[in-house]
PDB file of N, CA and C in Angstrom:
ATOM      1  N   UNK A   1     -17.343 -24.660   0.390  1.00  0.00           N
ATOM      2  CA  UNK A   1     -16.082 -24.312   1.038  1.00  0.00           C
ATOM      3  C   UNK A   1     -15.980 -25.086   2.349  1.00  0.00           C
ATOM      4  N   UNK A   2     -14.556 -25.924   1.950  1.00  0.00           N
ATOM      5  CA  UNK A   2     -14.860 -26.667   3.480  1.00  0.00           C
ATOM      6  C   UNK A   2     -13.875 -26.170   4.571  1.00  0.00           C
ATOM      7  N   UNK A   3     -13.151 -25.096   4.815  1.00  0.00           N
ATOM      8  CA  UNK A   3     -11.871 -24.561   5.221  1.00  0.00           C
ATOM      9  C   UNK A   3     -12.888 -23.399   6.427  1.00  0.00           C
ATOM     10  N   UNK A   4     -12.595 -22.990   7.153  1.00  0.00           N
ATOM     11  CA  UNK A   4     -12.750 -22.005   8.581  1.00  0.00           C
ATOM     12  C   UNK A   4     -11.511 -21.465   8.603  1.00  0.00           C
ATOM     13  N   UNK A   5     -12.067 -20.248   9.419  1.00  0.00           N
ATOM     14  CA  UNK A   5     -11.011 -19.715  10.182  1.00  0.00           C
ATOM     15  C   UNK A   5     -11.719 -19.414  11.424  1.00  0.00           C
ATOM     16  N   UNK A   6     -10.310 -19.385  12.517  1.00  0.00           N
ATOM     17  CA  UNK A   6     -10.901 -18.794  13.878  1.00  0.00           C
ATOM     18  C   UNK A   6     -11.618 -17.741  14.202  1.00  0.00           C
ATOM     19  N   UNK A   7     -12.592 -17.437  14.761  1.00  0.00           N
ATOM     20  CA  UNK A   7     -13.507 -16.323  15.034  1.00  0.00           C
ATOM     21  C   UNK A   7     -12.490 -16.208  16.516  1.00  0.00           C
ATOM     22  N   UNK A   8     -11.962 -14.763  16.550  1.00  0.00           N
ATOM     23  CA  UNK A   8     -11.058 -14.535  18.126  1.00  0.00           C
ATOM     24  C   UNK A   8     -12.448 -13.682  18.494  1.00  0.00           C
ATOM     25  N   UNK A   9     -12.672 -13.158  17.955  1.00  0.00           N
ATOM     26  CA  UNK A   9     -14.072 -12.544  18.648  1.00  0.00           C
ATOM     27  C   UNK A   9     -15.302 -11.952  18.075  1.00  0.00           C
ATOM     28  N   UNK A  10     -16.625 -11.909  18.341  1.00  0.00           N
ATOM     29  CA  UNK A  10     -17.837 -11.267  18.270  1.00  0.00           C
ATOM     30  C   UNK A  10     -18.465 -11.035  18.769  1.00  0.00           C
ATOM     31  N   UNK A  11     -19.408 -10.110  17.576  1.00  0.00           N
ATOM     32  CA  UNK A  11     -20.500  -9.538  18.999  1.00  0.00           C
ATOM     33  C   UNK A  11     -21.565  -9.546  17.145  1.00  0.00           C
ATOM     34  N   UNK A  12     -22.831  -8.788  17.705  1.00  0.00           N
ATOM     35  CA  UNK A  12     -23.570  -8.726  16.407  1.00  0.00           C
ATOM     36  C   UNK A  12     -23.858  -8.005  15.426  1.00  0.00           C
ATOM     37  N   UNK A  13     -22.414  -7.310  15.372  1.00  0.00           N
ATOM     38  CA  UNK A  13     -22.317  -6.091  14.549  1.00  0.00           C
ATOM     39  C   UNK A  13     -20.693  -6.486  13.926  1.00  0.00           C
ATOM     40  N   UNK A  14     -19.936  -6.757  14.480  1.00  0.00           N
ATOM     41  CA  UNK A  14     -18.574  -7.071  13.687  1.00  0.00           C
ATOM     42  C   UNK A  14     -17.743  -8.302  14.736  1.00  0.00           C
ATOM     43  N   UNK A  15     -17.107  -8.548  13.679  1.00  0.00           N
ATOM     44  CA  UNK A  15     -15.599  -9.951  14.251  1.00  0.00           C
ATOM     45  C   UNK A  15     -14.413  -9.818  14.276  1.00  0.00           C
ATOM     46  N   UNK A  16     -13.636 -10.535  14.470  1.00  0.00           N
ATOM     47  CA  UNK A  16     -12.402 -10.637  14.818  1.00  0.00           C
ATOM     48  C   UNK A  16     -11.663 -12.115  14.043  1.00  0.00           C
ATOM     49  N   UNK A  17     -11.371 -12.413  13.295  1.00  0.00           N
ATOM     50  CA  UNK A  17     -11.035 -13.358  12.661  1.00  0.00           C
ATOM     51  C   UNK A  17      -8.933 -13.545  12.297  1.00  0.00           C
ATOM     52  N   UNK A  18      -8.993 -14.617  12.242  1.00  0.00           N
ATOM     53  CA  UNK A  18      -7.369 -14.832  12.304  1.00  0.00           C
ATOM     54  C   UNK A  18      -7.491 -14.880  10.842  1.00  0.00           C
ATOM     55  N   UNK A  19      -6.883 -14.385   9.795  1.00  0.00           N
ATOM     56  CA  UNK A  19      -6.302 -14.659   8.512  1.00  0.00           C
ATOM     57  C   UNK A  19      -5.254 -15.528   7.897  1.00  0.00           C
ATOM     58  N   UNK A  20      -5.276 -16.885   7.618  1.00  0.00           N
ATOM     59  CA  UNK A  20      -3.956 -17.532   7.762  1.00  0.00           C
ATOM     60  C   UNK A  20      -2.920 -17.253   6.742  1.00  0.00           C
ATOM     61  N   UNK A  21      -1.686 -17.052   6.395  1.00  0.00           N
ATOM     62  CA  UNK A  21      -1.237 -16.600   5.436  1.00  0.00           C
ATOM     63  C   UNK A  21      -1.126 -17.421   4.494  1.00  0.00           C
ATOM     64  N   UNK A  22      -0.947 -16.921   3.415  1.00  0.00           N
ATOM     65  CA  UNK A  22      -1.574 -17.373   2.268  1.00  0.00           C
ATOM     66  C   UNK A  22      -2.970 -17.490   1.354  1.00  0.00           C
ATOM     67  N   UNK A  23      -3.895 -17.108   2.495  1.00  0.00           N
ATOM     68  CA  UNK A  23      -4.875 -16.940   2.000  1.00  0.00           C
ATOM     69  C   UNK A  23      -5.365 -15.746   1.196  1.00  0.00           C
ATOM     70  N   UNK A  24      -5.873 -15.107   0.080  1.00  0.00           N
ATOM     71  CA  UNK A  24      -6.298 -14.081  -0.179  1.00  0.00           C
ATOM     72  C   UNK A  24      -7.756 -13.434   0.964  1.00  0.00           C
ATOM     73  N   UNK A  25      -7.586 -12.116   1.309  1.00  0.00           N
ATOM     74  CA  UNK A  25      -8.689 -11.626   1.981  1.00  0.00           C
ATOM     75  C   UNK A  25      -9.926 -11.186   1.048  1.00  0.00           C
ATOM     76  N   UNK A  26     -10.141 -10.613  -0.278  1.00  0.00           N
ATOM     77  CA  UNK A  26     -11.250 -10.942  -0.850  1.00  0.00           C
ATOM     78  C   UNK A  26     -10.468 -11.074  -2.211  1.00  0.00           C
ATOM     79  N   UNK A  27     -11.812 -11.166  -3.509  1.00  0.00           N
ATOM     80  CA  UNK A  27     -11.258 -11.957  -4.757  1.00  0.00           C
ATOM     81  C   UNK A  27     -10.497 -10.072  -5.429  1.00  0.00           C
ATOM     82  N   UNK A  28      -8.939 -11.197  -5.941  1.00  0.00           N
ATOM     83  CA  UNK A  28      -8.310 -10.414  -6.649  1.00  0.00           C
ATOM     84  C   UNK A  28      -8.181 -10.102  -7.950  1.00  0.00           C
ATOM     85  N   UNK A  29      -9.313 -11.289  -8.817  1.00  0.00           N
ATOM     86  CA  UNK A  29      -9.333 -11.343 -10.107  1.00  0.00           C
ATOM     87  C   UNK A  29     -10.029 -12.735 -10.410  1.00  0.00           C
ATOM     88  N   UNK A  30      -9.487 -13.439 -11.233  1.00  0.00           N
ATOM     89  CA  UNK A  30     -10.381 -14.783 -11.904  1.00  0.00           C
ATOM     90  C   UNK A  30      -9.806 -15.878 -11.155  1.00  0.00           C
ATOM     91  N   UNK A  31      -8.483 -15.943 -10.306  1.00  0.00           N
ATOM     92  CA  UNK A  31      -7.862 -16.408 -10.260  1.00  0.00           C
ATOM     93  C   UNK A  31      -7.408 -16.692  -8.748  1.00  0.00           C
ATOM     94  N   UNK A  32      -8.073 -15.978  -8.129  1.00  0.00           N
ATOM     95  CA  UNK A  32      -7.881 -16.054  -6.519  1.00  0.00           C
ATOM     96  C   UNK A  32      -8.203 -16.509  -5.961  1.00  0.00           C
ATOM     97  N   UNK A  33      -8.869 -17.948  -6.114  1.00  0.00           N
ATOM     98  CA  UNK A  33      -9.063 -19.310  -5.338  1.00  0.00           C
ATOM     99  C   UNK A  33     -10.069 -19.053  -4.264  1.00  0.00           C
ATOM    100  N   UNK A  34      -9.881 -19.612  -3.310  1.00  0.00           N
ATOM    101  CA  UNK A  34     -10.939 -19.319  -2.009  1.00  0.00           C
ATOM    102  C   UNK A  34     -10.368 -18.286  -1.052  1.00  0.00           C
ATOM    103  N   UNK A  35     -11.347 -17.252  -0.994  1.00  0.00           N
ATOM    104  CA  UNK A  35     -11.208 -16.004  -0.145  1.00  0.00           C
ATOM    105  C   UNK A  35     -11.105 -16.174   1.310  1.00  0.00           C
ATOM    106  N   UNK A  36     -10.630 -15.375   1.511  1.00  0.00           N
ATOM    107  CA  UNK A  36     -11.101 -15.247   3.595  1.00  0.00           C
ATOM    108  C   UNK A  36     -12.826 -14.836   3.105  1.00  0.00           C
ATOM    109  N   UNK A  37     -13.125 -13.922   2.448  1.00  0.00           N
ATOM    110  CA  UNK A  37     -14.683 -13.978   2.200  1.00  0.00           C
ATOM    111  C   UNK A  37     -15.604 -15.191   2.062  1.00  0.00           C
ATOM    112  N   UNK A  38     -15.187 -15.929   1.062  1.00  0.00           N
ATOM    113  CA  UNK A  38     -15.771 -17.055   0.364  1.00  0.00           C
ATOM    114  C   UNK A  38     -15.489 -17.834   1.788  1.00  0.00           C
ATOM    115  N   UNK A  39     -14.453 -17.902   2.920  1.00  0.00           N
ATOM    116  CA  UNK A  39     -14.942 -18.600   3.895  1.00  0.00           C
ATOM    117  C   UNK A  39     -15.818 -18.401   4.659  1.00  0.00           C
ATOM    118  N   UNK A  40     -15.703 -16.558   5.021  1.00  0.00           N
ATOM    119  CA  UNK A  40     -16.715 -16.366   6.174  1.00  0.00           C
ATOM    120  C   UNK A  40     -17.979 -16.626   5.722  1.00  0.00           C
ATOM    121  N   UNK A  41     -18.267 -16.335   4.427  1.00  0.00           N
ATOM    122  CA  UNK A  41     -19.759 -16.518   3.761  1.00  0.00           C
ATOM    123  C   UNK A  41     -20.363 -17.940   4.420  1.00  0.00           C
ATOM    124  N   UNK A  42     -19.498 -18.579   4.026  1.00  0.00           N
ATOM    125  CA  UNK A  42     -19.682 -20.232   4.405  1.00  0.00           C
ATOM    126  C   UNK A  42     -20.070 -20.642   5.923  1.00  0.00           C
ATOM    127  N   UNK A  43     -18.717 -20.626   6.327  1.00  0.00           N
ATOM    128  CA  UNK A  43     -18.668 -20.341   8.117  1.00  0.00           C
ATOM    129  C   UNK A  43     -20.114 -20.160   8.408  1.00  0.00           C
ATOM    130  N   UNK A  44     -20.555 -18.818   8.241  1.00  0.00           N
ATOM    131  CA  UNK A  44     -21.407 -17.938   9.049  1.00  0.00           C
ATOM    132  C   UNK A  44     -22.925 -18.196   8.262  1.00  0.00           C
ATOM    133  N   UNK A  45     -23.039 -18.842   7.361  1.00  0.00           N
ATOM    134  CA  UNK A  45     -24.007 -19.912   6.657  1.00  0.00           C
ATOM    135  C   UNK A  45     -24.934 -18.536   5.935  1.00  0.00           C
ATOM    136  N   UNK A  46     -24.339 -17.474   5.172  1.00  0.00           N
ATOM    137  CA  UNK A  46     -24.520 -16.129   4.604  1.00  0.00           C
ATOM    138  C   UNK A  46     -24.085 -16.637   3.044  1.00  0.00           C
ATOM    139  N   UNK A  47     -24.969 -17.508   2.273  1.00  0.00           N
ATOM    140  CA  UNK A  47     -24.377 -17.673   0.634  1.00  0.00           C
ATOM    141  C   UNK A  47     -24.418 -16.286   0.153  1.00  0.00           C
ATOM    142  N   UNK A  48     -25.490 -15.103   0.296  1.00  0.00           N
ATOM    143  CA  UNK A  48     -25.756 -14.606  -0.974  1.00  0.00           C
ATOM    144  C   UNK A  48     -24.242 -13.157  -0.297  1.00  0.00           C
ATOM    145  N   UNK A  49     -24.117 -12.911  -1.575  1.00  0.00           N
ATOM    146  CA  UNK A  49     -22.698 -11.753  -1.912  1.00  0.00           C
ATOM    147  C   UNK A  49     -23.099 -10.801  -0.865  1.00  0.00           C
ATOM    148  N   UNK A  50     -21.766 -10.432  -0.017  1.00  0.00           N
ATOM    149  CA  UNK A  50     -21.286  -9.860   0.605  1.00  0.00           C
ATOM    150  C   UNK A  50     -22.252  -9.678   2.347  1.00  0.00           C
ATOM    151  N   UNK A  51     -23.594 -10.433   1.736  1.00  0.00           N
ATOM    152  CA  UNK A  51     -23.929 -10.825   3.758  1.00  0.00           C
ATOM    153  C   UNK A  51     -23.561 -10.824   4.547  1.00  0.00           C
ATOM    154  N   UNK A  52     -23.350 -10.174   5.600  1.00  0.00           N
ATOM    155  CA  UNK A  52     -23.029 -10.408   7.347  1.00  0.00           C
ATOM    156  C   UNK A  52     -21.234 -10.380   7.008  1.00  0.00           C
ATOM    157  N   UNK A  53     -20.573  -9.807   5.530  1.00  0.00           N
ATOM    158  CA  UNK A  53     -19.027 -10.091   5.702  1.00  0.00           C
ATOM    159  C   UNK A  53     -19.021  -8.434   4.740  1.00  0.00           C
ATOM    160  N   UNK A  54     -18.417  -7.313   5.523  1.00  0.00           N
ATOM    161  CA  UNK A  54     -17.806  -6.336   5.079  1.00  0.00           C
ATOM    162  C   UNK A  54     -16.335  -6.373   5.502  1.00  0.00           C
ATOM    163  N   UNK A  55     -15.086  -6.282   4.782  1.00  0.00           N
ATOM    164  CA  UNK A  55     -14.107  -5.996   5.304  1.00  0.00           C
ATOM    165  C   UNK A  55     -13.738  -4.907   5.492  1.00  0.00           C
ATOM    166  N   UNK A  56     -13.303  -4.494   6.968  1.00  0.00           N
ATOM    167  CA  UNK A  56     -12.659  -2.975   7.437  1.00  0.00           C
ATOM    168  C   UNK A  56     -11.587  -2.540   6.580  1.00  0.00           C
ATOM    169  N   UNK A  57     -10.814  -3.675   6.875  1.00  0.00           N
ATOM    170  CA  UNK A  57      -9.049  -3.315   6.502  1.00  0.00           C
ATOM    171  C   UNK A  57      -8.920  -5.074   5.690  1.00  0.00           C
ATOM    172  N   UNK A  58      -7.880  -5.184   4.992  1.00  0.00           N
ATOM    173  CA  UNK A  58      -7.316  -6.090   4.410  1.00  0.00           C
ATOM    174  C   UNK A  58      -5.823  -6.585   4.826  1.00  0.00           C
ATOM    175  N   UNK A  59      -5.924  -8.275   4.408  1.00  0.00           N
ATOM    176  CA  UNK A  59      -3.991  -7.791   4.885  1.00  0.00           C
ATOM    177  C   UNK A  59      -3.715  -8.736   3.546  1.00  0.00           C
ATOM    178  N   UNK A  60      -2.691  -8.700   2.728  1.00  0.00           N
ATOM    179  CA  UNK A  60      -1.445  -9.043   2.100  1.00  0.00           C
ATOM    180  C   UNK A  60      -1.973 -10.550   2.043  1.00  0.00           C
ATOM    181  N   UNK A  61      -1.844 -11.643   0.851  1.00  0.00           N
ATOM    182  CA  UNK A  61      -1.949 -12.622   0.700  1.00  0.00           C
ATOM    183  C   UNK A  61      -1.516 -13.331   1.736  1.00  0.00           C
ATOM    184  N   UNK A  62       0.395 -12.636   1.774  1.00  0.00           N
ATOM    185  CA  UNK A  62       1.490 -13.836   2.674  1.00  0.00           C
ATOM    186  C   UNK A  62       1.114 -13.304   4.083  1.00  0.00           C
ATOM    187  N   UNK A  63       0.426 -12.785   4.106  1.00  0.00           N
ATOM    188  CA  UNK A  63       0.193 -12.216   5.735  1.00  0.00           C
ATOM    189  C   UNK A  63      -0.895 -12.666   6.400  1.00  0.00           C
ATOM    190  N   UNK A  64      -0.608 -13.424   7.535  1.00  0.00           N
ATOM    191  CA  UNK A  64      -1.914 -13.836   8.576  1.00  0.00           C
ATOM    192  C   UNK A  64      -1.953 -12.836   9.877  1.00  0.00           C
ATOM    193  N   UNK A  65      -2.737 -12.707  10.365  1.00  0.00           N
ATOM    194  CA  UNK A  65      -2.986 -11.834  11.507  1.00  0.00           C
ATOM    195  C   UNK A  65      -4.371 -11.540  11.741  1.00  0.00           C
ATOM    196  N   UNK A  66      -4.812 -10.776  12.826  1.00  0.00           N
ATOM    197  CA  UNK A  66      -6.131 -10.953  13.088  1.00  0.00           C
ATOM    198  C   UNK A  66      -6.887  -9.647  11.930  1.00  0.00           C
ATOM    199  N   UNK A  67      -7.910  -9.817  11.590  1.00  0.00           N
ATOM    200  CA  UNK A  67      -8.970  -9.065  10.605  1.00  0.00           C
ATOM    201  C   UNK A  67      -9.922  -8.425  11.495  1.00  0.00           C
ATOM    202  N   UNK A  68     -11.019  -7.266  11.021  1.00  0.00           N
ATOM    203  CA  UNK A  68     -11.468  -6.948  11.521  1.00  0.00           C
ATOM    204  C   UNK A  68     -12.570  -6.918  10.212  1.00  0.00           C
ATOM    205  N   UNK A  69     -13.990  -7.307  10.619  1.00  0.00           N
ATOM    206  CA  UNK A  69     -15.084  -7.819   9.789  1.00  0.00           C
ATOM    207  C   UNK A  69     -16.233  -6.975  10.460  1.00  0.00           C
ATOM    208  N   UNK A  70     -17.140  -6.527   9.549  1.00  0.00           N
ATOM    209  CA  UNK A  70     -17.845  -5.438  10.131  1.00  0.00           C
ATOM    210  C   UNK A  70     -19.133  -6.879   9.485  1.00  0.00           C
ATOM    211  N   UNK A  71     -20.108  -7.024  10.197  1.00  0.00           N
ATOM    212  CA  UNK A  71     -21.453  -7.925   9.688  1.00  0.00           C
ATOM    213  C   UNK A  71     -22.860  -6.745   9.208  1.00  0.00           C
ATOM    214  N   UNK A  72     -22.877  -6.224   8.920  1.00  0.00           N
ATOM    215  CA  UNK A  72     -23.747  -5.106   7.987  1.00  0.00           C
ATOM    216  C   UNK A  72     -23.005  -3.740   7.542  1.00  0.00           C
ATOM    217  N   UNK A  73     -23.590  -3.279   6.857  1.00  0.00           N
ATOM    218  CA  UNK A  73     -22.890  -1.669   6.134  1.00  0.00           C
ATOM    219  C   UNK A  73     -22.819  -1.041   7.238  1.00  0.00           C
ATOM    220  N   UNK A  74     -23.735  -1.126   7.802  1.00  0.00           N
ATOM    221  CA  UNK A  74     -24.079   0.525   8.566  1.00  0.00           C
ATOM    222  C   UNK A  74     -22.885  -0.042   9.635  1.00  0.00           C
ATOM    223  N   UNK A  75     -21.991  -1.140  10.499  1.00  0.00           N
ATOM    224  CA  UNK A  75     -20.809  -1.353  11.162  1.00  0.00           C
ATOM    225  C   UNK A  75     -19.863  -1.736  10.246  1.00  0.00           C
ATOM    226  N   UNK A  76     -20.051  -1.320   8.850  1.00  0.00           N
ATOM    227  CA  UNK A  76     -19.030  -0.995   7.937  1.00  0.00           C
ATOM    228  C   UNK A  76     -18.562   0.360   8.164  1.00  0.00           C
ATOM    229  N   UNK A  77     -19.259   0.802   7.639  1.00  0.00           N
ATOM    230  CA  UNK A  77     -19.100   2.221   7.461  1.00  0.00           C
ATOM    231  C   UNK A  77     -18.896   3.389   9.053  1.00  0.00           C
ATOM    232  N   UNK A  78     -19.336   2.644   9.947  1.00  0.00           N
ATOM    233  CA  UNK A  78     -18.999   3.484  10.976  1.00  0.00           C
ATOM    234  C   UNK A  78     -17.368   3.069  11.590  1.00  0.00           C
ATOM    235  N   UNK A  79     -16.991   1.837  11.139  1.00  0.00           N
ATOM    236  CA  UNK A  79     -15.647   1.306  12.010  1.00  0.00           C
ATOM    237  C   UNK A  79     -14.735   1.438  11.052  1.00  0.00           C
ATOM    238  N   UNK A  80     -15.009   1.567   9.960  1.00  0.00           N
ATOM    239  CA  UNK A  80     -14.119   2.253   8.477  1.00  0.00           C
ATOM    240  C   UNK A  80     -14.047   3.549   9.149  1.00  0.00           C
ATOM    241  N   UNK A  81     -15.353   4.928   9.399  1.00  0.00           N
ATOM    242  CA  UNK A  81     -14.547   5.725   9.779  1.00  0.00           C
ATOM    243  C   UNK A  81     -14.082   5.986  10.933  1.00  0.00           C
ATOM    244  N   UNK A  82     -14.124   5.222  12.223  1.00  0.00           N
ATOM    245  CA  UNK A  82     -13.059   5.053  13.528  1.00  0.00           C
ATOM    246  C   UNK A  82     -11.611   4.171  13.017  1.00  0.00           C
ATOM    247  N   UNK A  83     -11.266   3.686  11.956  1.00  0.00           N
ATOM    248  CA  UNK A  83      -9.844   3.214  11.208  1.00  0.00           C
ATOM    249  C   UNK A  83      -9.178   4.587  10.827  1.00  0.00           C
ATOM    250  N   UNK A  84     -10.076   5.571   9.842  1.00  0.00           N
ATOM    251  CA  UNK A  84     -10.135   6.556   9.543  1.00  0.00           C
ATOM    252  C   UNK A  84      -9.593   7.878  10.282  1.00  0.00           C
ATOM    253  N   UNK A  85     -10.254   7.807  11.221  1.00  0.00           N
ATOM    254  CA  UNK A  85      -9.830   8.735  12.615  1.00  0.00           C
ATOM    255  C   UNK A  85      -9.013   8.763  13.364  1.00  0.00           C
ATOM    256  N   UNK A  86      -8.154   7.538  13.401  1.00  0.00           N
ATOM    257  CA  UNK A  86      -7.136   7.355  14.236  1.00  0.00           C
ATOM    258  C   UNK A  86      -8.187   6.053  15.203  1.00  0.00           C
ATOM    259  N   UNK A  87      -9.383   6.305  15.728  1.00  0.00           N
ATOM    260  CA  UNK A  87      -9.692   5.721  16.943  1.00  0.00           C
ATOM    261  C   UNK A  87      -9.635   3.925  17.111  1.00  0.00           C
ATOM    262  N   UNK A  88      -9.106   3.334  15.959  1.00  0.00           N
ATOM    263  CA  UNK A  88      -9.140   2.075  15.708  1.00  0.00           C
ATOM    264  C   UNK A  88      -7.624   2.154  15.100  1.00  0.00           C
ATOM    265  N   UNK A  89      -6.893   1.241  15.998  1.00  0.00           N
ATOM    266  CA  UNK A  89      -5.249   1.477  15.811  1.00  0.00           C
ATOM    267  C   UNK A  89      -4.531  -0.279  15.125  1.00  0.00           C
ATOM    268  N   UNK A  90      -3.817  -0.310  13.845  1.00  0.00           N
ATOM    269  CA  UNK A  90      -3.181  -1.240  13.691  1.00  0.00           C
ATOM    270  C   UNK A  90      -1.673  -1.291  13.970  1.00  0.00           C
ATOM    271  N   UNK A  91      -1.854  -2.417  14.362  1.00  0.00           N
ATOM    272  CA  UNK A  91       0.206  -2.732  14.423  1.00  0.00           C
ATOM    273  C   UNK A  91       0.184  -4.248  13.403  1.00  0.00           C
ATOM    274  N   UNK A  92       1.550  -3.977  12.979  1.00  0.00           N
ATOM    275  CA  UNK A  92       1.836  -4.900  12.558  1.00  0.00           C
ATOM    276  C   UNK A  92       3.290  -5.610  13.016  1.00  0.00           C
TER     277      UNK A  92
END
């Protein structure tokens, strides 16, 4: 994968990534070309499935905007449930 996206921010538990539109955020079937996954995998030099790339939230093929990427389960699962709670707020 030779394509990036911007990292707007990190730390060593989750990111901040721009989504450009058009891109799919993970695979939708046989047919969904190169992921925002299949980039960060790359990017962040993580080949094996789903390494250092959990997605919080997703957005819409035609939709770019910033992502929120958790880099292990355990800042999966805790910032899934601050999305959950209210304490992690989206606008669109």
């Amino acid at each position: 994968v030779k394509e990036r996206v911007p990292l707007l921010w990190k730390d060593s538990r989750a990111l901040v990534v721009a989504k450009p539109a058009g891109m799919a955020s993970h695979a939708e079937g046989p047919r969904s070309g190169t992921t925002l996954v299949d980039v960060l995998r790359a990017q962040l030099a993580r080949p094996e499935r789903n390494a250092g790339v959990h997605l919080v939230h997703r957005l819409d093929r035609p939709t770019s905007g910033a992502l929120l990427v958790a880099r292990d389960a355990l800042a999966h699962a805790q910032l899934d449930q601050l999305l959950r709670d209210g304490q992690i707020e989206r606008s669109y």
